[in-house]
C-alpha atoms as a PDB file:
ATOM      1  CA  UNK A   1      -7.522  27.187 -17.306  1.00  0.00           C
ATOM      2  CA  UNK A   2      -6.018  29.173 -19.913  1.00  0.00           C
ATOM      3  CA  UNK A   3      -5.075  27.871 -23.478  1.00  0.00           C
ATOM      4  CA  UNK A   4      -1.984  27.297 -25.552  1.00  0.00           C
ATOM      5  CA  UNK A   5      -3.757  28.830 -28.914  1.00  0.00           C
ATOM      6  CA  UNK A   6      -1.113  29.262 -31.186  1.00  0.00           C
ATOM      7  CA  UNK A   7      -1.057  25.720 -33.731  1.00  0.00           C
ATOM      8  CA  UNK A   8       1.809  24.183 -35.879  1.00  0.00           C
ATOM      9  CA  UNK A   9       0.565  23.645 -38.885  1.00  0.00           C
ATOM     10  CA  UNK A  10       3.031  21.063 -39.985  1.00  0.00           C
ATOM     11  CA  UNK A  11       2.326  19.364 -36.279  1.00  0.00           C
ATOM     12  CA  UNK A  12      -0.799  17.430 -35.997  1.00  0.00           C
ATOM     13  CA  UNK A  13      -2.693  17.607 -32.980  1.00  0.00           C
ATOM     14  CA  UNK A  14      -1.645  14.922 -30.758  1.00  0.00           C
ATOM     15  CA  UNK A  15      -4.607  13.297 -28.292  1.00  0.00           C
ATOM     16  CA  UNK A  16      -2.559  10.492 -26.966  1.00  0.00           C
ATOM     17  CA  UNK A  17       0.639   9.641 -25.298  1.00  0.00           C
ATOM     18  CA  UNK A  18       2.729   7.252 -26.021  1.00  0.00           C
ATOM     19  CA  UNK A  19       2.657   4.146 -23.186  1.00  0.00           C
ATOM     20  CA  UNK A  20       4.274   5.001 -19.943  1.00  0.00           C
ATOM     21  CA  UNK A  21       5.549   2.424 -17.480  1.00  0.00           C
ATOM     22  CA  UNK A  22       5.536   4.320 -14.464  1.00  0.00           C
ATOM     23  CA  UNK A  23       6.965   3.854 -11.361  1.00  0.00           C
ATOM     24  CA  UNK A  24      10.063   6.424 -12.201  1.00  0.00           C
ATOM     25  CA  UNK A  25      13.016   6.931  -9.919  1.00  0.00           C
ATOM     26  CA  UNK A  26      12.960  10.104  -8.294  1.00  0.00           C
ATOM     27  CA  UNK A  27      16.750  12.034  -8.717  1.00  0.00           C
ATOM     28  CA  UNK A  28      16.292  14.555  -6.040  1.00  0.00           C
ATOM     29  CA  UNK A  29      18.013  17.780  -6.841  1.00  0.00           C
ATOM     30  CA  UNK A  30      19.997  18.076  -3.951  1.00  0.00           C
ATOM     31  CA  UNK A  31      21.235  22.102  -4.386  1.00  0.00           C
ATOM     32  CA  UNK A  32      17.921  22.156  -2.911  1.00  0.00           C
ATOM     33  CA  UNK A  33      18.773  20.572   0.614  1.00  0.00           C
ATOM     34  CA  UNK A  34      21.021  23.631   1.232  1.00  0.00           C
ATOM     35  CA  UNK A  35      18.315  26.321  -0.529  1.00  0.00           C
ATOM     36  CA  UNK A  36      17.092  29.037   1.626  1.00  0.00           C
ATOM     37  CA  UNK A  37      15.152  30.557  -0.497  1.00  0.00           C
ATOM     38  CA  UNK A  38      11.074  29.884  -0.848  1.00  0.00           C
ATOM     39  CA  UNK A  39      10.515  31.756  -4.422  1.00  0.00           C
ATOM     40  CA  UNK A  40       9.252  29.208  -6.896  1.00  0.00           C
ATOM     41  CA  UNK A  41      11.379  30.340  -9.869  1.00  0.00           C
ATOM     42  CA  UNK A  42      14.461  29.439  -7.462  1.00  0.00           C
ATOM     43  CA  UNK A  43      13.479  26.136  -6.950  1.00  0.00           C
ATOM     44  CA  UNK A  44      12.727  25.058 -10.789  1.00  0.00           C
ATOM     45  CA  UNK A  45      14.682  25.235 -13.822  1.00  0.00           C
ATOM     46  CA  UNK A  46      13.953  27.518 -16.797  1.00  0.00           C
ATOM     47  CA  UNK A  47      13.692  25.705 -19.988  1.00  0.00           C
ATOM     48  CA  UNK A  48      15.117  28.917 -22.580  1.00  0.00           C
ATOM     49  CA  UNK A  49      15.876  26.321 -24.685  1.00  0.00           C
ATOM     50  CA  UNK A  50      14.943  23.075 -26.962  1.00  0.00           C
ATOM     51  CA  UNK A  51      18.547  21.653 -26.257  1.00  0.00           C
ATOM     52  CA  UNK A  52      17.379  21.689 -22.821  1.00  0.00           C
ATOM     53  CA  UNK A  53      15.232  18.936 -22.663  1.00  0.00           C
ATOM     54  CA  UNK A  54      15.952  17.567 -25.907  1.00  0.00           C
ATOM     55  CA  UNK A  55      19.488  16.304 -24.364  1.00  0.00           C
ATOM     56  CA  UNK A  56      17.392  15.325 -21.318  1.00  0.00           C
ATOM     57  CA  UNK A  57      15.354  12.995 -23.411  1.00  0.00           C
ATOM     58  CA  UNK A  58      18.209  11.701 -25.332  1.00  0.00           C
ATOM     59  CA  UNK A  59      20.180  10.832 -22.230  1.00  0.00           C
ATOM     60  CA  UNK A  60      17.566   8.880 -21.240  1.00  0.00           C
ATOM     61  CA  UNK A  61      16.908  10.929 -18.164  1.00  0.00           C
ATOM     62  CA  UNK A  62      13.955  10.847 -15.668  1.00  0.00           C
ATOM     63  CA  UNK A  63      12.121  14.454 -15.151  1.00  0.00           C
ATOM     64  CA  UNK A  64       9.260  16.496 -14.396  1.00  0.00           C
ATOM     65  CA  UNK A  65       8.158  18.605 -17.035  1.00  0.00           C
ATOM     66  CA  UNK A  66       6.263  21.827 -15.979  1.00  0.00           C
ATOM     67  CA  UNK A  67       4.198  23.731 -18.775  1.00  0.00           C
ATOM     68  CA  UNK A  68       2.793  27.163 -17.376  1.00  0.00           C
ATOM     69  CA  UNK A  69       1.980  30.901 -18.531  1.00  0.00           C
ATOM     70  CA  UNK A  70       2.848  33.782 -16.539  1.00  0.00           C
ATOM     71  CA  UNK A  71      -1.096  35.045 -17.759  1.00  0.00           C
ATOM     72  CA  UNK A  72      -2.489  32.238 -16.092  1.00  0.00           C
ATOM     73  CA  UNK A  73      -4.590  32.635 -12.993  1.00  0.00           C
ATOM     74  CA  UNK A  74      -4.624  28.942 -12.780  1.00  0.00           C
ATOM     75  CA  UNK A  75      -0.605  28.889 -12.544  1.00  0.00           C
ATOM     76  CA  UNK A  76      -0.740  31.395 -10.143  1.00  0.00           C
ATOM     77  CA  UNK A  77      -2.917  29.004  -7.858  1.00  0.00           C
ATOM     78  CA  UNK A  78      -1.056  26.061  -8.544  1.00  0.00           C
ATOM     79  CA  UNK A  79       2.897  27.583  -8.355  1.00  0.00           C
ATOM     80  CA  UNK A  80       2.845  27.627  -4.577  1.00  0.00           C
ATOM     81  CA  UNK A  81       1.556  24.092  -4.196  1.00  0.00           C
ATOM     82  CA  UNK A  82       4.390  22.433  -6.516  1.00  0.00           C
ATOM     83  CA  UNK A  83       6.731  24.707  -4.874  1.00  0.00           C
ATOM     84  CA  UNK A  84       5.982  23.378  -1.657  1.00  0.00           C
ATOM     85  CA  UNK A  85       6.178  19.809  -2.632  1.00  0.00           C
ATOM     86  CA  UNK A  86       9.190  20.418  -4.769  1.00  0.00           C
ATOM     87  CA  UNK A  87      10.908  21.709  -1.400  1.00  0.00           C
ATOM     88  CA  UNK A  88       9.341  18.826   0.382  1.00  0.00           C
ATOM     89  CA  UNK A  89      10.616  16.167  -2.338  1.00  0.00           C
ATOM     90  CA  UNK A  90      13.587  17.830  -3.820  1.00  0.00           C
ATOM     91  CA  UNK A  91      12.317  16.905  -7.311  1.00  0.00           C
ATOM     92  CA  UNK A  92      14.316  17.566 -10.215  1.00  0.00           C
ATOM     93  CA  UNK A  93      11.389  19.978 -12.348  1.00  0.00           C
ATOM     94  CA  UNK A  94      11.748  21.575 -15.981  1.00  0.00           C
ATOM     95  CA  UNK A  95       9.646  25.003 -16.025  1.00  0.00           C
ATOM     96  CA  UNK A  96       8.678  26.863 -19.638  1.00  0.00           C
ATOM     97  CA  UNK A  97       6.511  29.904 -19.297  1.00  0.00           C
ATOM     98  CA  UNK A  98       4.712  28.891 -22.946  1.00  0.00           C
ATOM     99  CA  UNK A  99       3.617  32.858 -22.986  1.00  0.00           C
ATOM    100  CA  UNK A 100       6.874  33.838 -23.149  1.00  0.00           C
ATOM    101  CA  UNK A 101       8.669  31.024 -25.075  1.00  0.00           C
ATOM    102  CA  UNK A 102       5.731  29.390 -27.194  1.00  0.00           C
ATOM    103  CA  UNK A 103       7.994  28.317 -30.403  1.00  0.00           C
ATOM    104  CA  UNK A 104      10.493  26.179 -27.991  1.00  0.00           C
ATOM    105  CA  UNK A 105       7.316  24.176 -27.071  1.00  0.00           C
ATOM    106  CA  UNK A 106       5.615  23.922 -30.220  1.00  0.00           C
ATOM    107  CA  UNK A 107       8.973  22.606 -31.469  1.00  0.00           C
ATOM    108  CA  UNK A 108       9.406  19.966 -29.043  1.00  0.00           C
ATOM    109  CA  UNK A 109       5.866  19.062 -29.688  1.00  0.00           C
ATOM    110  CA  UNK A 110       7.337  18.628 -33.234  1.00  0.00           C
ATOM    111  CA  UNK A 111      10.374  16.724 -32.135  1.00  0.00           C
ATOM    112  CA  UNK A 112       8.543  14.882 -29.562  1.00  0.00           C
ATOM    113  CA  UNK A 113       4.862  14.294 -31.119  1.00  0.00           C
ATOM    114  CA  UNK A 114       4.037  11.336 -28.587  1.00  0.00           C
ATOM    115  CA  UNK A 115       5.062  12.910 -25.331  1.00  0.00           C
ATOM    116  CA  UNK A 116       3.959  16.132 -25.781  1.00  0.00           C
ATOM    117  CA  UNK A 117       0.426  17.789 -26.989  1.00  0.00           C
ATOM    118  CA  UNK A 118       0.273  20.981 -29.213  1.00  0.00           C
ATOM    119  CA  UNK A 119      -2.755  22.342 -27.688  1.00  0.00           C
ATOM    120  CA  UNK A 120      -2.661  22.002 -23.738  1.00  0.00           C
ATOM    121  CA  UNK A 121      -4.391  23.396 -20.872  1.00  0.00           C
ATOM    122  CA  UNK A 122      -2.155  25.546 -18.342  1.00  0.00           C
ATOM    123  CA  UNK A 123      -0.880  24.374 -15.871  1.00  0.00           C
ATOM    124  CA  UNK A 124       0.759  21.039 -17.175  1.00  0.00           C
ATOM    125  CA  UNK A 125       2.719  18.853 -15.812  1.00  0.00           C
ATOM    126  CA  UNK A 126       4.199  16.128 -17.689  1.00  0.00           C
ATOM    127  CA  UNK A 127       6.300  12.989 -16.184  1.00  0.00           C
ATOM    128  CA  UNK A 128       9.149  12.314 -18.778  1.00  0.00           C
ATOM    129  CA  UNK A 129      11.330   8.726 -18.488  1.00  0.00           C
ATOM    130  CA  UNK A 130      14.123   9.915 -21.115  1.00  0.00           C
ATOM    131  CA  UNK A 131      13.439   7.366 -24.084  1.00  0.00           C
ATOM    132  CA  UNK A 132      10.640   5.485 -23.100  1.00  0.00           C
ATOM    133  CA  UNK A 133       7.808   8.207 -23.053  1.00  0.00           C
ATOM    134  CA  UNK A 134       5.590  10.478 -20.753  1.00  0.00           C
ATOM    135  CA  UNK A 135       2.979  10.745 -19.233  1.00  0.00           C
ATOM    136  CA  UNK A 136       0.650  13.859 -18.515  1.00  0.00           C
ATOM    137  CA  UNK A 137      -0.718  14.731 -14.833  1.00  0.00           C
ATOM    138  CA  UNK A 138      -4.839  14.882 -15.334  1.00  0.00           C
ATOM    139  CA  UNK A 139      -5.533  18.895 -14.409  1.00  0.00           C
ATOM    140  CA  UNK A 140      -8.150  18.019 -11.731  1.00  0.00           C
ATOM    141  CA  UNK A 141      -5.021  16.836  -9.340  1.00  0.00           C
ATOM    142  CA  UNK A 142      -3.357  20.527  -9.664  1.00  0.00           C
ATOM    143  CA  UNK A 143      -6.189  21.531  -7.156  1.00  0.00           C
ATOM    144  CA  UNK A 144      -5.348  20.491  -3.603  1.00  0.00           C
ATOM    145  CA  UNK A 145      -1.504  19.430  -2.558  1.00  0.00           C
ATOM    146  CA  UNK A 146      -3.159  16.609  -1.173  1.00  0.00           C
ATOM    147  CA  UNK A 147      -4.476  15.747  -4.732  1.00  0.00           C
ATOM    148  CA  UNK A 148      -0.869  16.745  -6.515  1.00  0.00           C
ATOM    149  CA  UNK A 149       0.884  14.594  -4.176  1.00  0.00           C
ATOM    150  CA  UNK A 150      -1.071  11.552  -4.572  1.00  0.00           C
ATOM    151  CA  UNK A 151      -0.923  11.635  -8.115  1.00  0.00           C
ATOM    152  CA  UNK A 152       3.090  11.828  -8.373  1.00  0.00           C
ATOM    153  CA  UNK A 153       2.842   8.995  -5.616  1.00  0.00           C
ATOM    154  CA  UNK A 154       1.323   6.721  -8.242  1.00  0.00           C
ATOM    155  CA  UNK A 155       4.506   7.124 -10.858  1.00  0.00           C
ATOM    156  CA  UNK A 156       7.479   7.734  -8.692  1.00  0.00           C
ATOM    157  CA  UNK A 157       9.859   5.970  -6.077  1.00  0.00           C
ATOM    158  CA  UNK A 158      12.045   7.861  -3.977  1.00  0.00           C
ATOM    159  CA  UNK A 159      15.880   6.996  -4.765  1.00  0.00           C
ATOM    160  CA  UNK A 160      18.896   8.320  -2.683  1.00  0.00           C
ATOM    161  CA  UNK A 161      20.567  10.148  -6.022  1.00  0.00           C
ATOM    162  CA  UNK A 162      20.711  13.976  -5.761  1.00  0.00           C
ATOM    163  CA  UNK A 163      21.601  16.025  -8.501  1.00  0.00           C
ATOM    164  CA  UNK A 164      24.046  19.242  -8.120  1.00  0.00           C
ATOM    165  CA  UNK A 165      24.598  22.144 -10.185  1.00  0.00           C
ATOM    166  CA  UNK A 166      26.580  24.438  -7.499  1.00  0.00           C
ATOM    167  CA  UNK A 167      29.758  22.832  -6.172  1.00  0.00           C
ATOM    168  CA  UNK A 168      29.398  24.309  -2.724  1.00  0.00           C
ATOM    169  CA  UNK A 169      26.386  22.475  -2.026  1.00  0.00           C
ATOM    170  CA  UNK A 170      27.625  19.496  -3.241  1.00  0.00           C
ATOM    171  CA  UNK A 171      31.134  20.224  -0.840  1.00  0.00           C
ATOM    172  CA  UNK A 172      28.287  20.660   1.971  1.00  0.00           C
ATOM    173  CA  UNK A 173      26.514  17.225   1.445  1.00  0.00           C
ATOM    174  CA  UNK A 174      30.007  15.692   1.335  1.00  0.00           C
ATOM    175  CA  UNK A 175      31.055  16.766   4.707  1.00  0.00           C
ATOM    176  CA  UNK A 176      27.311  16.087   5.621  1.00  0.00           C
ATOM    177  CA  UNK A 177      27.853  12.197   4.769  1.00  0.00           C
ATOM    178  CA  UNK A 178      30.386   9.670   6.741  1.00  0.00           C
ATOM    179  CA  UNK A 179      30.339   8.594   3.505  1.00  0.00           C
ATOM    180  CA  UNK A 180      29.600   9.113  -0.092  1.00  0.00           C
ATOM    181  CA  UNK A 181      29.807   8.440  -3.614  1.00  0.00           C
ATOM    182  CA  UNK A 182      29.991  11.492  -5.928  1.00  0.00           C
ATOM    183  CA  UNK A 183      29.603  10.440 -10.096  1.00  0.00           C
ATOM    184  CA  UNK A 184      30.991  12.798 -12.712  1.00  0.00           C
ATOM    185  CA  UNK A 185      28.577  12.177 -15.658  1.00  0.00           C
ATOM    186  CA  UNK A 186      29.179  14.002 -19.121  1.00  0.00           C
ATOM    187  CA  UNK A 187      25.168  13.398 -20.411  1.00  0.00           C
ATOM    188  CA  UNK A 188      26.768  14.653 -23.748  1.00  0.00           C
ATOM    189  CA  UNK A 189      29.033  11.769 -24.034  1.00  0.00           C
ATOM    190  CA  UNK A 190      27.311   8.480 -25.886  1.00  0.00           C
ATOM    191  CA  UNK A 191      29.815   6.082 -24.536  1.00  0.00           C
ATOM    192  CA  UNK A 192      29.140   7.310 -21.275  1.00  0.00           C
ATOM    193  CA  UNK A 193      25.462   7.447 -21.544  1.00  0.00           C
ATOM    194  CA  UNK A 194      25.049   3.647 -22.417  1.00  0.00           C
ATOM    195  CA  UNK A 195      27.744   2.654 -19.426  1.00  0.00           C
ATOM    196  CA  UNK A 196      25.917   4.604 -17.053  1.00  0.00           C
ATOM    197  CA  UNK A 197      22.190   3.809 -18.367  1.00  0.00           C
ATOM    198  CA  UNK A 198      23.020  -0.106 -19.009  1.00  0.00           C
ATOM    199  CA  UNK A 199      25.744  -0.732 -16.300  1.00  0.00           C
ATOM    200  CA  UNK A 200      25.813   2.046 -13.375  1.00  0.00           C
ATOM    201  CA  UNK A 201      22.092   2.869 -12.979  1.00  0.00           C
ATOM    202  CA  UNK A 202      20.751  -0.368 -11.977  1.00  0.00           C
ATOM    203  CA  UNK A 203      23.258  -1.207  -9.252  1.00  0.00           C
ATOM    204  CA  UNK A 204      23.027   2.896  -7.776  1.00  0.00           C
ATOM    205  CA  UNK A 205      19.176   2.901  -7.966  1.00  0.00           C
ATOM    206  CA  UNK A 206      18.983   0.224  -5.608  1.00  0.00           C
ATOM    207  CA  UNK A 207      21.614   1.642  -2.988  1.00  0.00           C
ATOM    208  CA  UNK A 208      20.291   2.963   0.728  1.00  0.00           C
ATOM    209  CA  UNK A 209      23.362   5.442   0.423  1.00  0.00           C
ATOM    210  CA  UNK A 210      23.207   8.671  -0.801  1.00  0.00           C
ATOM    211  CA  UNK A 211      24.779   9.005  -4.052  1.00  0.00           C
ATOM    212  CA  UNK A 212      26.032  12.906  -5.576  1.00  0.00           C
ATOM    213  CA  UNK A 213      26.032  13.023  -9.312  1.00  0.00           C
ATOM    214  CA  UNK A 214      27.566  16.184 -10.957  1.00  0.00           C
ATOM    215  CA  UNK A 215      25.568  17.869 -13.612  1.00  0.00           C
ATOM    216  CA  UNK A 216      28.210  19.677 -14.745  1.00  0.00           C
ATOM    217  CA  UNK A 217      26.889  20.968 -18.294  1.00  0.00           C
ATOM    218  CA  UNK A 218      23.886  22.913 -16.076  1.00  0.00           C
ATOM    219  CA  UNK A 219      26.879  24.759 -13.366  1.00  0.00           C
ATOM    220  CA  UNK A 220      27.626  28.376 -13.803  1.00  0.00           C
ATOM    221  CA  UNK A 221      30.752  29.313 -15.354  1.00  0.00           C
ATOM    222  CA  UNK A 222      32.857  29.192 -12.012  1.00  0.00           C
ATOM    223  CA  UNK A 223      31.031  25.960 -10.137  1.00  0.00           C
ATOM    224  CA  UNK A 224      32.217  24.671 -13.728  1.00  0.00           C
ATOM    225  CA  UNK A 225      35.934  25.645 -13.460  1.00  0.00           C
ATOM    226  CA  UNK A 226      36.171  25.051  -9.817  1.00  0.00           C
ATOM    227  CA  UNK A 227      35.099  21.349 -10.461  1.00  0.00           C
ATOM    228  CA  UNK A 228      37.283  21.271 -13.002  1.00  0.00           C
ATOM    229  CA  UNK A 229      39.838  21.936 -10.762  1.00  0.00           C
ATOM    230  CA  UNK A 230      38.816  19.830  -8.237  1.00  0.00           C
ATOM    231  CA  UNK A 231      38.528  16.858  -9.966  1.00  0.00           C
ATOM    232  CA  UNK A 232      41.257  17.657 -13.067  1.00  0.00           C
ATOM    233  CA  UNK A 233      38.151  17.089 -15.914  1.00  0.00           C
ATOM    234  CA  UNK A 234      39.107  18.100 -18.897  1.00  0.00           C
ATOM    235  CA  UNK A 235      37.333  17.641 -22.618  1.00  0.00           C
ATOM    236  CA  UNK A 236      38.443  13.698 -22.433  1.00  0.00           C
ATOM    237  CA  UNK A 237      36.358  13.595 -19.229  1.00  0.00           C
ATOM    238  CA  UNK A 238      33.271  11.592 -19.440  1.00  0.00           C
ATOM    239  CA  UNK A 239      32.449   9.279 -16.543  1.00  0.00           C
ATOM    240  CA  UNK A 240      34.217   9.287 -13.047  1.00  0.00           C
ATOM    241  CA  UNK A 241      33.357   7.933  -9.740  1.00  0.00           C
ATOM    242  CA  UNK A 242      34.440   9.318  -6.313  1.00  0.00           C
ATOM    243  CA  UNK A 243      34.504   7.770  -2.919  1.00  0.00           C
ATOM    244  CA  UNK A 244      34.684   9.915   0.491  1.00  0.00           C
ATOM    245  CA  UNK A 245      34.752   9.204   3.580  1.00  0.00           C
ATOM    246  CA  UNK A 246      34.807  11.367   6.432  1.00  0.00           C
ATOM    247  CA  UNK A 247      34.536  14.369   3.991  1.00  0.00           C
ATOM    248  CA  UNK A 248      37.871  12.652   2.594  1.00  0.00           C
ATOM    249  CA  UNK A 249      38.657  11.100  -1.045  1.00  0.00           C
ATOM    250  CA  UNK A 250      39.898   7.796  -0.383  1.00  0.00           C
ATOM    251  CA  UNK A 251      39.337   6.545  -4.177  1.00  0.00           C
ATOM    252  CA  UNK A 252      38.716   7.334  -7.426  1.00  0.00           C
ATOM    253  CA  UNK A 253      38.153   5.412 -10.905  1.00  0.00           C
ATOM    254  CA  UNK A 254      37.566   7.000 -14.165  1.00  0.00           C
ATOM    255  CA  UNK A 255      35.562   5.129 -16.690  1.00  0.00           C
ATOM    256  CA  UNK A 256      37.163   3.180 -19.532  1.00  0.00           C
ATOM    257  CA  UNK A 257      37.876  -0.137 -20.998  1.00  0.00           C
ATOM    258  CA  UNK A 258      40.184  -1.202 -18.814  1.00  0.00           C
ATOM    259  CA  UNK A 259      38.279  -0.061 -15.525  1.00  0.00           C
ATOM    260  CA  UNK A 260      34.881  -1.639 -16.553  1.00  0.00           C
ATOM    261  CA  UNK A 261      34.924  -4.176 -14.048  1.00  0.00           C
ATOM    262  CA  UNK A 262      36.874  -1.928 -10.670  1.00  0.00           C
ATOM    263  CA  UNK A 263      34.058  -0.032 -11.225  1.00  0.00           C
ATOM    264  CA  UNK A 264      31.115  -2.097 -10.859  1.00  0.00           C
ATOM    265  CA  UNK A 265      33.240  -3.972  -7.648  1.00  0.00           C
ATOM    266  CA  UNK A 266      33.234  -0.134  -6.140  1.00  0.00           C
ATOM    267  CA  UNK A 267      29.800   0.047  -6.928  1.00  0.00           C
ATOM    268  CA  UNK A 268      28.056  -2.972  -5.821  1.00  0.00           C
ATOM    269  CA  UNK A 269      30.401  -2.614  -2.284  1.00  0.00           C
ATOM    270  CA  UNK A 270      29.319   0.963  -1.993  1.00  0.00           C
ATOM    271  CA  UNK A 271      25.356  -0.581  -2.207  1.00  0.00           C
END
């Protein structure tokens, strides 16, 4: 295993993390039900960043945090097996190559001094649940798929929420689904982030229907403007909730005041 060497000064070295209480919901990334492609970079997303996961922590959201050097034999060994089960899971992983981009990590070590550890052994693979913490995967389970597997089986629970970044995969699932419930979520708005966390979560994590949420900040430039169009958000836009059938909108609330209550009616008949 090959070593993060370069040290912080004004970080101190971390040996701990903070308590974890397992048992995270898994949010599938669901771009990758329609992925062809078998390249591990295609199937992860590249942290070039602190924003990255700094908003992901701050909007309390559930992840797999993947630390790696592209001058690690180790990595090398490993990429293929949490590529397969990333296909086989649709998991929702962060990847930083800490080679390439070593001050983003030993900043978020700085911003994050309980969840993450200056000084770690490559590959890494950290569970993150938002505000409440992480927990690090023990390198002896990076060795077998089997072993990998198991371990991830002890913190997570499969949910039926899938992520999307590309709105033609998300058009596919809708047509894919009799019917569906597709969630506009602006992770950037507070207001949102405490309706969703507080009152939305706990009624959609416990669903048997798939659910689509839109990660809209994370689209390219035109998935961005043709969801826009699609679904008229503009910079007011902050929480929405769509319901198809048949590959058909047949209703659609927009969070506020006013529609507190509709909403959580749509949401618990949805369930």
């Amino acid at each position: 295993m090959s070593k993060l060497k370069r040290i912080l000064l004004l970080i101190p070295f971390i040996l701990t993390s903070c308590s974890f209480r397992g048992d995270l919901p898994l949010i599938k990334n669901g771009d990758l039900l329609y992925s062809t492609s078998d390249d591990f970079l295609n199937n992860v997303r590249l942290v070039e960043k602190i924003e990255t996961i700094d908003t992901l922590i701050k909007a309390d959201e559930k992840f797999i945090f993947y630390i790696s050097s592209s001058k690690c034999h180790s990595c090398t060994s490993f990429n293929p097996i949490l590529n397969e089960t990333i296909i086989n899971y649709e998991m929702e992983v962060y990847y930083i190559d800490v080679f390439e981009k070593p001050n983003i990590y030993l900043t978020l070590c700085q911003m994050y001094p309980s969840y993450f550890l200056t000084i770690v052994a490559t590959p890494h693979i950290y569970l993150v649940e938002g505000r409440n913490g992480s927990i690090d995967i023990e390198n002896r389970f990076y060795e077998t798929k089997i072993l990998f597997e198991n371990s991830l089986k002890k913190h997570f629970y499969e949910t039926n929420l899938y992520n999307f970044r590309d709105i033609n995969n998300l058009k596919s699932f809708i047509n894919d689904n009799k019917e569906l419930l597709v969630i506009y979520y602006d992770k950037t708005n507070s207001d949102a982030i405490d309706f969703y966390q507080e009152e939305v979560f706990p009624i959609i994590n416990q669903t048997k229907k798939n659910i689509a949420i839109i990660d809209y900040a994370m689209m390219d430039e035109n998935s961005q403007n043709e969801t826009s169009a699609l679904y008229h958000i503009n910079d007011s836009s902050s929480l929405s909730f769509y319901l198809y059938n048949e590959g058909k909108l047949n209703k659609s609330l927009t969070y506020n005041l006013d529609k507190i209550e509709d909403i959580k009616i749509m949401l618990k008949e949805y369930s």
